[in-house]
Protein backbone atom coordinates (compact mmCIF):
# COMPACT_ATOMS: atom_id res chain seq x y z
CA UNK A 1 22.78 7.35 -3.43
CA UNK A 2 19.47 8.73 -2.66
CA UNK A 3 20.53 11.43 -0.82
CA UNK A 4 22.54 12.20 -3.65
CA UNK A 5 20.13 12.05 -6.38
CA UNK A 6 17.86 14.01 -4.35
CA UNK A 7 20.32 16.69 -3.61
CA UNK A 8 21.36 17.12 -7.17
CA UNK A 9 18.38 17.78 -8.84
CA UNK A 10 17.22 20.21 -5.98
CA UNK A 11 20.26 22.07 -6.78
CA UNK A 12 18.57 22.33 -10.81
CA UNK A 13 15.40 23.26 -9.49
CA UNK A 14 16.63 26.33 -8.22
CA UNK A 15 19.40 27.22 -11.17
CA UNK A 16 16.81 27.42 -14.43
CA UNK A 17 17.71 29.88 -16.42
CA UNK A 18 14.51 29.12 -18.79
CA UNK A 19 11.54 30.99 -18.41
CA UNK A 20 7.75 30.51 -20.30
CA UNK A 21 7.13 26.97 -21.11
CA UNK A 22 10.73 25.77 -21.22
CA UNK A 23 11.26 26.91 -18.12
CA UNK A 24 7.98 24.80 -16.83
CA UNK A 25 9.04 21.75 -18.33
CA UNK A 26 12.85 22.12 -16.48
CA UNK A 27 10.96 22.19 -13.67
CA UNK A 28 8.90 19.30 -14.09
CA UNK A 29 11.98 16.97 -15.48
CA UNK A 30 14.09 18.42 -12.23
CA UNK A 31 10.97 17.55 -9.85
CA UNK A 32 10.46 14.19 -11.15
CA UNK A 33 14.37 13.10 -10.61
CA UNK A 34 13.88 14.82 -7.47
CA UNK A 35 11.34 12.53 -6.98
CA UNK A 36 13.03 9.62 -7.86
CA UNK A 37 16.01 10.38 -5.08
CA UNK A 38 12.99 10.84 -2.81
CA UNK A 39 11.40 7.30 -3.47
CA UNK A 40 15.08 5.39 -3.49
CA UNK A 41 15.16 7.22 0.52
CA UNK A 42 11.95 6.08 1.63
CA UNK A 43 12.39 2.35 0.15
CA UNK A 44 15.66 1.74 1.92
CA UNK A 45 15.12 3.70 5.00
CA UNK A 46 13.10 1.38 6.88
CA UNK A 47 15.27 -1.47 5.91
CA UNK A 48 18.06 0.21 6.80
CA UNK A 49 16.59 0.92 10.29
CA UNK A 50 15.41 -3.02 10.70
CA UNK A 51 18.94 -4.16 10.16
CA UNK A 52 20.40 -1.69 11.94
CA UNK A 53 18.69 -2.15 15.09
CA UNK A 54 18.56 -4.94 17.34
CA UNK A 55 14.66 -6.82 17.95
CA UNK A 56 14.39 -5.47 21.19
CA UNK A 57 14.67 -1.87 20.39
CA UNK A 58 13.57 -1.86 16.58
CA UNK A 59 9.84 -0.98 16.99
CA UNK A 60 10.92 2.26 18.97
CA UNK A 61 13.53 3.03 16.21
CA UNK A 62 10.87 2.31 13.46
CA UNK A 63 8.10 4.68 15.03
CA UNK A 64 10.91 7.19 15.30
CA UNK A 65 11.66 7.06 11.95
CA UNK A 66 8.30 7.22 10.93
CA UNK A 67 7.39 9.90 13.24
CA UNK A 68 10.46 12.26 11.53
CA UNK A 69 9.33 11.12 8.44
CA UNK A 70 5.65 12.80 8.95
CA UNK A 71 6.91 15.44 10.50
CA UNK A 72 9.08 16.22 7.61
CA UNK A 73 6.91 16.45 5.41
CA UNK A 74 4.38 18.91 7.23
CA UNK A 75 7.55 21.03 8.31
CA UNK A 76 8.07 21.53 4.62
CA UNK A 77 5.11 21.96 3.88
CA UNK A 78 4.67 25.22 6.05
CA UNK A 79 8.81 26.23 5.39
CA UNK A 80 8.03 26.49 1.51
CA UNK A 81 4.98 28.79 2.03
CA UNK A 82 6.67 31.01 3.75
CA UNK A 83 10.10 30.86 1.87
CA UNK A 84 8.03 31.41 -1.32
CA UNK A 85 7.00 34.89 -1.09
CA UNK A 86 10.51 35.64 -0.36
CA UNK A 87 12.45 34.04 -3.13
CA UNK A 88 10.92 30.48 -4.84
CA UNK A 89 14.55 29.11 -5.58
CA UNK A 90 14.75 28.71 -1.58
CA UNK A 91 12.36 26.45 -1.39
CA UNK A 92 14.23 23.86 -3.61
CA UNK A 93 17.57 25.18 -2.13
CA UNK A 94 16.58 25.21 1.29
CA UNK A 95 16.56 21.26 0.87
CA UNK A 96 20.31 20.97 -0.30
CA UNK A 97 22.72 21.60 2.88
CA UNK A 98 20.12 18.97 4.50
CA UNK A 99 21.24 16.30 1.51
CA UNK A 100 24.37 17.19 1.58
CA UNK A 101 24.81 16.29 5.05
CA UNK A 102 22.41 12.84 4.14
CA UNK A 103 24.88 12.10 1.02
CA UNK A 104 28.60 12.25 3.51
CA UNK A 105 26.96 10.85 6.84
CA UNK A 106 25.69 7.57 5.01
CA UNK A 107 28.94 7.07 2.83
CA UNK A 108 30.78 7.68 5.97
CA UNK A 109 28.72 5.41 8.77
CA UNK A 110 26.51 3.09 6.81
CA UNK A 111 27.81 -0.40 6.29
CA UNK A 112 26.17 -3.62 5.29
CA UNK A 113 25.84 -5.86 7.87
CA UNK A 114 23.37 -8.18 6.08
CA UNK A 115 24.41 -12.13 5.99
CA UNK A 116 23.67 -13.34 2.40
CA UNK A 117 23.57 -17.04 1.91
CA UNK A 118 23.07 -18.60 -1.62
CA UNK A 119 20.18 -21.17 -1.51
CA UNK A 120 18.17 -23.20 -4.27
CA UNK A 121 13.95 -22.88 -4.78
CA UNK A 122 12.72 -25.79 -2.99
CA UNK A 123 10.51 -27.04 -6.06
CA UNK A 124 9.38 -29.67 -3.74
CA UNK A 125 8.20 -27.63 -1.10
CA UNK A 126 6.63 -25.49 -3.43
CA UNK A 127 5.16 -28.18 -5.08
CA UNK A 128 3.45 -29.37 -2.10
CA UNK A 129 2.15 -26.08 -1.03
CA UNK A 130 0.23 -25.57 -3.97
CA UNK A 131 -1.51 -29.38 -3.77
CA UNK A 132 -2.33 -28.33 -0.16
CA UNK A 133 -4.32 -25.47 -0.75
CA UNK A 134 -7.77 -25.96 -0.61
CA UNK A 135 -9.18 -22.83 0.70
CA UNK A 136 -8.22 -19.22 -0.96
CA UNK A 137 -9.34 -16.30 0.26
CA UNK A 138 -8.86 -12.72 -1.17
CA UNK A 139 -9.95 -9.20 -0.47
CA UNK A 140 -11.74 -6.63 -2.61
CA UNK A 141 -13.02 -3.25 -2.34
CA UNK A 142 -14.18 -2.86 -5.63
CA UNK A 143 -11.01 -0.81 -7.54
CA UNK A 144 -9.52 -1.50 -10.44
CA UNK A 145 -6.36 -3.00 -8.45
CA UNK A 146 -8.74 -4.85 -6.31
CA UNK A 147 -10.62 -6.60 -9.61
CA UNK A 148 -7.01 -7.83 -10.54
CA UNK A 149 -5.53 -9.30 -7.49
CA UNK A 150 -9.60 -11.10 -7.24
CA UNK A 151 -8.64 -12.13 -10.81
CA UNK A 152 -5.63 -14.09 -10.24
CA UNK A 153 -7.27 -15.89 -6.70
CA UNK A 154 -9.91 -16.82 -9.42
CA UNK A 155 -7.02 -18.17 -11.89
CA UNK A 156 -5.42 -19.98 -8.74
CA UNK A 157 -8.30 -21.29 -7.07
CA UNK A 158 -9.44 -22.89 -10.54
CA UNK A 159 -6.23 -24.57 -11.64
CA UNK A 160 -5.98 -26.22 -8.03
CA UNK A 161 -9.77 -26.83 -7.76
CA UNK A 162 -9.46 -24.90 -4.46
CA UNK A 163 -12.49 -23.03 -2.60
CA UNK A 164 -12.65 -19.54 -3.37
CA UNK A 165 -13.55 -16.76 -0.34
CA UNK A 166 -14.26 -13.04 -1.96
CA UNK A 167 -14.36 -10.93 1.65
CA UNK A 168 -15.19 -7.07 1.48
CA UNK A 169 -15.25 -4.81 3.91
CA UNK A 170 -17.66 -1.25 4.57
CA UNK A 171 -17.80 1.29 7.41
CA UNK A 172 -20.89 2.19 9.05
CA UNK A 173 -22.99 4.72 7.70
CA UNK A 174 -25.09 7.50 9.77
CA UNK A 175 -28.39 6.96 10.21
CA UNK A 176 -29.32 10.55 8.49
CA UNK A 177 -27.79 9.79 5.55
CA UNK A 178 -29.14 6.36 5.73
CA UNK A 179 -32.26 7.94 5.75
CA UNK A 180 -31.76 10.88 3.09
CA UNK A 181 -30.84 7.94 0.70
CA UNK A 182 -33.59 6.01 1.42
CA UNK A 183 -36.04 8.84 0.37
CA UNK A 184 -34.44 9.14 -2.95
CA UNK A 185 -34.53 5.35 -3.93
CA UNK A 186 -37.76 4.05 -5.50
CA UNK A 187 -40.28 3.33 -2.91
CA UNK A 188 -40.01 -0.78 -4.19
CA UNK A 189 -36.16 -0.62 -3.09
CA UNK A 190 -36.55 1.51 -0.46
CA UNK A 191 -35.58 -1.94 1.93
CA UNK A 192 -32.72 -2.27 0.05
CA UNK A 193 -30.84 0.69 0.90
CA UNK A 194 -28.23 -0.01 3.56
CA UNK A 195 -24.19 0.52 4.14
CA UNK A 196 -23.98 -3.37 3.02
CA UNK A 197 -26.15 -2.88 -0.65
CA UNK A 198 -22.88 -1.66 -2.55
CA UNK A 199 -21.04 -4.26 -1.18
CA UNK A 200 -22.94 -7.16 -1.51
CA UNK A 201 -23.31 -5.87 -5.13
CA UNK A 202 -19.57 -6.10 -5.36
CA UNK A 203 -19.35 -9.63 -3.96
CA UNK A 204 -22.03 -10.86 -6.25
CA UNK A 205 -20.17 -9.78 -9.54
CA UNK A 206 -16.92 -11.22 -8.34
CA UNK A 207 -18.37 -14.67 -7.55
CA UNK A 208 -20.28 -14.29 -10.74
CA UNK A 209 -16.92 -14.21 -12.11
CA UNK A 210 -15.65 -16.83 -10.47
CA UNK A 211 -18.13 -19.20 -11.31
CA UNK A 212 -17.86 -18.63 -14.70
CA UNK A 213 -14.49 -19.26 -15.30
CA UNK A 214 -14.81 -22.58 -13.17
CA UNK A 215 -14.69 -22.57 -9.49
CA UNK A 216 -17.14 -24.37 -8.07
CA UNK A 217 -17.15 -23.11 -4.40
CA UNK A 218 -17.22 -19.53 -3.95
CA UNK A 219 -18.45 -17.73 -1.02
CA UNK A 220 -18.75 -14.38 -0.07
CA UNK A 221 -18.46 -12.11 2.90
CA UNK A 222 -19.36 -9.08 3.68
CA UNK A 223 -18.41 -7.63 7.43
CA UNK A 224 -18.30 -4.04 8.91
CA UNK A 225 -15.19 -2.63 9.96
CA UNK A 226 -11.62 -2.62 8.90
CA UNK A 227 -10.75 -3.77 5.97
CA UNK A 228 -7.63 -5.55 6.91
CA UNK A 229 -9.34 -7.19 10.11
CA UNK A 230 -12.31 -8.52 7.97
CA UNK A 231 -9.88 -10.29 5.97
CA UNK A 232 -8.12 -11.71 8.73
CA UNK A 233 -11.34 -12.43 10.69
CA UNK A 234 -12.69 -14.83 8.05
CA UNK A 235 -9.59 -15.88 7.19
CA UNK A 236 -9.42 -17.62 11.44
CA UNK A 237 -13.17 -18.35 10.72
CA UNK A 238 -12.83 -20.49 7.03
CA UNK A 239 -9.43 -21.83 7.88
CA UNK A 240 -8.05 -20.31 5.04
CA UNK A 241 -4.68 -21.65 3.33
CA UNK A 242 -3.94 -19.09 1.36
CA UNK A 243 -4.65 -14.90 1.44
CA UNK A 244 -4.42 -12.98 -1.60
CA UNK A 245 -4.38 -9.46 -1.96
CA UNK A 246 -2.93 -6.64 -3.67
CA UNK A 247 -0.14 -4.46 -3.17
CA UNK A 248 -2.12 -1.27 -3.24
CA UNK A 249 -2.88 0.39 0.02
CA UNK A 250 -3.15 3.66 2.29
CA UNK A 251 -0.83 5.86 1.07
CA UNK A 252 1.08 8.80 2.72
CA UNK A 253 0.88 9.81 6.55
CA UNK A 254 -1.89 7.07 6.99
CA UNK A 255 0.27 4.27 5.81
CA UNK A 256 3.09 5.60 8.18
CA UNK A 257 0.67 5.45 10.73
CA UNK A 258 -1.78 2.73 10.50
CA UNK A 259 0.02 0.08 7.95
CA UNK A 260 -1.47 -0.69 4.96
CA UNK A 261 -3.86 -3.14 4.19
CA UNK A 262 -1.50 -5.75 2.56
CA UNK A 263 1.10 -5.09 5.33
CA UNK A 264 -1.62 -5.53 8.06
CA UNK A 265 -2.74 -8.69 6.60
CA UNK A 266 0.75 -10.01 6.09
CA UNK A 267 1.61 -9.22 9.71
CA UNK A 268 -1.09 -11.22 11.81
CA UNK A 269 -2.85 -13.47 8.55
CA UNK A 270 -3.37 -17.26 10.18
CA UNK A 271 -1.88 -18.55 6.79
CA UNK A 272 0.60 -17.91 4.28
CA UNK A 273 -0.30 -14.49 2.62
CA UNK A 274 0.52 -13.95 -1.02
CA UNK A 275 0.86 -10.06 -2.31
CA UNK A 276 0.43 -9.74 -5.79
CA UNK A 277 1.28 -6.47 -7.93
CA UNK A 278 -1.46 -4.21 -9.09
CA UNK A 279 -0.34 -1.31 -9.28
């Protein structure tokens, strides 16, 4: 279905017969259910590929995948600049033989091997969980999204009377621009100014906020490094029961490449991990 959707409206890209502002906003609709075929490939793809693969060879078939998927993108990148000049409609067009092909092969080989078996929420279990936690940790880097997934580990560590960890995470600064800013600050702060001060900052609103809506033990931490590694790293060190952090991450080729933060953490956390959505 995605290769479908996506083939379809690059087909209407390239057949406007509007021109002037019409003709811009036909484009935009066209590119945005483009977009939307786009997005329904990329969420099932690597699902797909895990199911379709046995556990022996699926990390090969996985970096495969995620190798074409990079590559695909920079191959278009440079095919549309040079298609442009020529004729724009190819650029849109040169995309639909390629869906096409997507759109039969998947109706014709794909098959759903999945075993689905009908189960009830273990309200016990869950129950139990949540009077076991007594140490949440969560992650921050000071964004909007960050604030809100730091907001709910506040709401959760306060209605179980859990400890609250805030950990942040900064890379290492230069020691010429270390020094440039250090010649700017007021010669009173001048001590002050160091790749932890924004992040200790940070910390120190968040437990602020903690605090005042009720949870009594909140720490902070701030380490150097990876941001996903801090937060497993003190995670080991607190013996944390419970990670919380948001669903935002790296986006594009360094997601493909590196994992984003909540997947990293999920992947190699000590203790249950719980993603909540902020975006």
């Amino acid at each position: 279905l995605g290769f479908a959707v996506f083939t379809v409206f690059s087909l209407l890209l390239s057949i406007t017969w509007l021109d002037g502002s019409g003709g811009a906003w036909w484009l935009i609709g066209m590119r945005i259910g483009q977009g939307v075929g786009g997005a329904m490939l990329f969420a099932n793809s690597s699902a797909i590929v895990t199911d379709a693969f046995p556990r022996h060879q699926r990390g090969l078939a996985l970096g495969i995948y995620n190798v074409a998927a990079i590559a695909g993108g920079f191959i278009g990148l440079v095919l549309g600049g040079l298609l442009a000049p020529v004729e724009w409609r190819l650029v849109f067009l040169i995309s639909v033989p390629f869906g096409l092909f997507g759109t039969v092969w998947a109706y014709m080989m794909l098959r759903d091997n999945g075993v689905r078996n009908r189960s009830k929420i273990d309200w016990w279990g869950n129950i139990t969980f949540a009077l076991g936690l007594g140490s949440i940790l969560v992650g921050t880097d000071g964004s909007d999204t960050a604030k809100s997934a730091v907001r709910d580990a506040i709401d959760l560590a306060r209605q179980l009377g859990a400890r609250l960890h805030v950990v942040s995470a900064y890379e290492p600064v230069s020691v010429q621009r270390l020094g440039d800013e250090s010649v700017e600050a007021p010669k009173d702060v001048q001590w002050m100014v160091s790749p932890r001060e924004d992040v200790l900052a940070m910390l120190d609103e968040a437990a602020a906020e903690a605090r005042n809506a009720g949870v009594a033990v909140v720490e902070t931490f701030a380490r150097q490094g990876d941001a996903a590694d801090a937060i497993i790293d003190v995670a080991e060190e607190q013996q944390s029961d419970l990670i919380v952090v948001g669903n935002r991450g790296m986006t594009g080729a360094k997601r493909f490449l590196l994992g984003s933060v909540p997947n990293k953490v999920s992947h190699h956390a000590p203790c249950s991990v719980l993603i909540v959505r902020t975006t």
